[in-house]
Protein backbone atom coordinates (compact mmCIF):
# COMPACT_ATOMS: atom_id res chain seq x y z
CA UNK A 1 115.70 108.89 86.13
CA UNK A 2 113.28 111.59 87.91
CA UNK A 3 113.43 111.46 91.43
CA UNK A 4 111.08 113.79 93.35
CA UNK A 5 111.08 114.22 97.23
CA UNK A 6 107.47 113.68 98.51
CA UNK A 7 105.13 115.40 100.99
CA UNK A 8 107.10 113.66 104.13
CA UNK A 9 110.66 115.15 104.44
CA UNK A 10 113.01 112.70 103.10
CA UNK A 11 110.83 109.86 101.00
CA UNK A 12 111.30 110.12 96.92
CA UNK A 13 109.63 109.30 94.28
CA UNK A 14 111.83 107.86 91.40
CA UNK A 15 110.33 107.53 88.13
CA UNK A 16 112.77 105.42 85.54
CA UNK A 17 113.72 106.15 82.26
CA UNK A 18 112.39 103.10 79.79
CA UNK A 19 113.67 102.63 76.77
CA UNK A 20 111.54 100.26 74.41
CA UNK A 21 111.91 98.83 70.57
CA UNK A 22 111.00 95.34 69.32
CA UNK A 23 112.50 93.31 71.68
CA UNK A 24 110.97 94.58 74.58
CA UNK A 25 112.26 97.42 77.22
CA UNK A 26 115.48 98.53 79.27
CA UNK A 27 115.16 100.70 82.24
CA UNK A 28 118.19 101.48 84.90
CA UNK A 29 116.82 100.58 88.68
CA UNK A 30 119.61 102.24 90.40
CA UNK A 31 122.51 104.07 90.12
CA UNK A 32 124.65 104.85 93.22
CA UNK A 33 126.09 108.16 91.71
CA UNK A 34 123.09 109.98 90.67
CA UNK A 35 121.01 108.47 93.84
CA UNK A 36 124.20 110.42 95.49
CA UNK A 37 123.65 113.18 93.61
CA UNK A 38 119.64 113.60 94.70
CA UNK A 39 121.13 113.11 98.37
CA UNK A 40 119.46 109.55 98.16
CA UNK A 41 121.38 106.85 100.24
CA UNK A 42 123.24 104.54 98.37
CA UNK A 43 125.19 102.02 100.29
CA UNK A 44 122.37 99.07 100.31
CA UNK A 45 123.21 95.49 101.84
CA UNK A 46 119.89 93.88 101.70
CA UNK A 47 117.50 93.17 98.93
CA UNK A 48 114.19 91.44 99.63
CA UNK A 49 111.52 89.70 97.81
CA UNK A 50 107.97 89.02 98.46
CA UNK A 51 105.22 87.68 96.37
CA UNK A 52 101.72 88.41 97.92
CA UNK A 53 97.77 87.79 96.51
CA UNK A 54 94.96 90.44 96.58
CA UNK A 55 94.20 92.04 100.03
CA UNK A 56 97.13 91.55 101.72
CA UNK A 57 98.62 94.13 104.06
CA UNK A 58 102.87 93.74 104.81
CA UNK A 59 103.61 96.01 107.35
CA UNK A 60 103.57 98.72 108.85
CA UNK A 61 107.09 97.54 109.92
CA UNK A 62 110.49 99.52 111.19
CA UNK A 63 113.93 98.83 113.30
CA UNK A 64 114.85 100.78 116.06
CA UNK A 65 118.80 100.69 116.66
CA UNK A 66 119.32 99.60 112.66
CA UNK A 67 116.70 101.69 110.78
CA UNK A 68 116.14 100.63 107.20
CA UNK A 69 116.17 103.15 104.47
CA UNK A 70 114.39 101.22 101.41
CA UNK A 71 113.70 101.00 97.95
CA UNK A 72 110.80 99.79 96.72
CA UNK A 73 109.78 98.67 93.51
CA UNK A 74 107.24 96.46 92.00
CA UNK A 75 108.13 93.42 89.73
CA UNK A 76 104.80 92.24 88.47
CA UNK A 77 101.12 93.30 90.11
CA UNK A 78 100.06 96.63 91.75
CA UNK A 79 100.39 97.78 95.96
CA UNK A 80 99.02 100.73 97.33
CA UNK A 81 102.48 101.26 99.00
CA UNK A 82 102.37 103.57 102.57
CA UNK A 83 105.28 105.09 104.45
CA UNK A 84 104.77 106.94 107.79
CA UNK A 85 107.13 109.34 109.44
CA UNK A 86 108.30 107.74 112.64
CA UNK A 87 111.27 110.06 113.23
CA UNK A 88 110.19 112.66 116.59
CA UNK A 89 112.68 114.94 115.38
CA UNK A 90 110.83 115.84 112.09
CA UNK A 91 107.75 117.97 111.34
CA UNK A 92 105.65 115.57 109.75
CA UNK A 93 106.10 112.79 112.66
CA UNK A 94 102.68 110.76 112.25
CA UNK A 95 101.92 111.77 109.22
CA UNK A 96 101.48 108.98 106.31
CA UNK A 97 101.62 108.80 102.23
CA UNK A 98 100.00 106.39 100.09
CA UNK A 99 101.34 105.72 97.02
CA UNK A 100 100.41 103.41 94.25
CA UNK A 101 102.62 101.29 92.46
CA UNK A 102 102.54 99.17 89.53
CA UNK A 103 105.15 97.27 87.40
CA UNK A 104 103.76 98.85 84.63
CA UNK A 105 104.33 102.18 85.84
CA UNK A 106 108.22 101.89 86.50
CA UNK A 107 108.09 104.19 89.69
CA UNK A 108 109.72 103.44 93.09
CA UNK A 109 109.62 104.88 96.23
CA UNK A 110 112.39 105.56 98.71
CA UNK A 111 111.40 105.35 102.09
CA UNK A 112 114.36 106.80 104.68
CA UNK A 113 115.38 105.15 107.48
CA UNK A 114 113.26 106.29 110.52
CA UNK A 115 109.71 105.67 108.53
CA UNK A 116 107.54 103.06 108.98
CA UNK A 117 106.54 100.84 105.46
CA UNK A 118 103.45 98.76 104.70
CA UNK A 119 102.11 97.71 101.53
CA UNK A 120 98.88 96.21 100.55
CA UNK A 121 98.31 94.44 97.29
CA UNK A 122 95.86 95.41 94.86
CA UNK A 123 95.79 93.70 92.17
CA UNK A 124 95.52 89.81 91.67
CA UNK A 125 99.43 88.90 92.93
CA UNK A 126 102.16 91.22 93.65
CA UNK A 127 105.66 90.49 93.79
CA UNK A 128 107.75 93.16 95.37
CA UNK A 129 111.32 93.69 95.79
CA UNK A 130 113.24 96.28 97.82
CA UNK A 131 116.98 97.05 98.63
CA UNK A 132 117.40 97.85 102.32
CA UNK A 133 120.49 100.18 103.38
CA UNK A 134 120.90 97.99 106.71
CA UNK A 135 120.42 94.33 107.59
CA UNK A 136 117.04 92.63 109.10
CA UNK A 137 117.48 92.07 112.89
CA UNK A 138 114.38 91.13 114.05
CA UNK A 139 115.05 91.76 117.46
CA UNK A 140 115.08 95.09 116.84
CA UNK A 141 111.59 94.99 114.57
CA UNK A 142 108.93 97.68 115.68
CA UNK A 143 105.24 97.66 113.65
CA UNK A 144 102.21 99.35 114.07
CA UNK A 145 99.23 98.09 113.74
CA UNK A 146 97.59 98.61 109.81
CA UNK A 147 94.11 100.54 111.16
CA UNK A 148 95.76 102.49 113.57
CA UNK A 149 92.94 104.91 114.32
CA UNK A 150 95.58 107.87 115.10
CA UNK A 151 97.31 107.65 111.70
CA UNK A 152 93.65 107.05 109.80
CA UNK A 153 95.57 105.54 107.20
CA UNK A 154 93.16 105.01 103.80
CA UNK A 155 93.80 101.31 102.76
CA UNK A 156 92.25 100.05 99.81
CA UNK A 157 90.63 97.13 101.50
CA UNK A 158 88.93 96.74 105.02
CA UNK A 159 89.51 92.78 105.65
CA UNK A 160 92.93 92.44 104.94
CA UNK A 161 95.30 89.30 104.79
CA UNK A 162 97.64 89.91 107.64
CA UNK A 163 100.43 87.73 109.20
CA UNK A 164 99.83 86.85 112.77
CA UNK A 165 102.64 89.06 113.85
CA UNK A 166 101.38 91.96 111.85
CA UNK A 167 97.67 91.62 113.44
CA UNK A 168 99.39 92.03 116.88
CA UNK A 169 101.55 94.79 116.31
CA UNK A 170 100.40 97.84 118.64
CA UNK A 171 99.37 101.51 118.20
CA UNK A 172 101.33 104.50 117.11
CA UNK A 173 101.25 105.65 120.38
CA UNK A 174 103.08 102.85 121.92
CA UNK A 175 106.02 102.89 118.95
CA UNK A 176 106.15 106.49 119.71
CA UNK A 177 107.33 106.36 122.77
CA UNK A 178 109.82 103.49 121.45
CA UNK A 179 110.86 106.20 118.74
CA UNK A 180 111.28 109.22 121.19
CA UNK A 181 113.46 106.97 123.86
CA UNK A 182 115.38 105.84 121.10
CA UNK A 183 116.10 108.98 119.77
CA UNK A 184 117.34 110.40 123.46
CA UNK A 185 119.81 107.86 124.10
CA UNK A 186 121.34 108.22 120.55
CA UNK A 187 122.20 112.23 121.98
């Protein structure tokens, strides 16, 4: 296992070890000592599965008082996957990666808690699966919206598939503030 911290403080980039003969292939998808080890958070109590067609954006999605680290790995299909830094605190606040992923490709990313995550699929069907390091509580759910013209993210299609609650999600700016507010009354 290769894990390699990104361009946004704190986000990895975990490339598994395969091993293949006649029968097929074997590959370890975690391993809470050496995700220790790479400083990686390991103590997950969610995993999540979603099977999606071509052009659909999930996302860009977050929780306030529970933030979500994640893992994210694709299962069959390709995503352009996208995490942006949501924490105030850090120097690349705003700032987004795109990454693509494939099942074929036996990468995942690790997305900390405090980042938004979106994913839009690229290939026919997509079904992705990630292990979340706290539980879903919707009432606590922040998104942005997926053209945000501040964070001029670079999708791979420009009519996506969006869920209702997705399409309404507002702009960075407005999450911002949510993030900043947050972040005083945790001091």
């Amino acid at each position: 296992m290769r894990v390699t911290e990104l361009d946004l403080r704190g986000a990895f980039l975990i490339e598994l070890e395969v091993r293949r003969d006649d029968r097929g292939f074997f590959a370890e998808t975690f391993h809470a000592e050496k995700f220790l080890e790479k400083g990686l958070a390991s103590q997950f109590v969610q995993d999540n599965l979603s099977r999606s067609v071509r052009g659909t954006i999930r996302g860009l999605h977050a929780q306030l008082n529970h933030p979500q680290g994640k893992l994210i790995r694709v299962l069959s299909g390709e995503i352009y996957d996208v995490v942006v830094d949501a924490r105030p605190d850090s120097p690349s606040f705003g700032k987004f990666l795109g990454i693509p992923l494939a099942s074929t490709d036996f990468k995942q990313v690790f997305v900390p808690p405090g980042f938004l995550h979106g994913f839009c699929v690229t290939s026919a069907e997509a079904e992705v699966e990630y292990k979340c390091t706290d539980f879903y509580h919707p009432e606590d759910e922040v998104g942005v919206l997926w053209n945000d013209p501040r964070l001029k993210i670079q999708w791979p299609v420009s009519s996506p598939l969006l869920s209702a609650k997705d399409g309404a999600f507002p702009v960075f700016q407005d999450v911002e503030k949510k993030f900043e507010a947050y972040r005083k009354n945790k001091k």
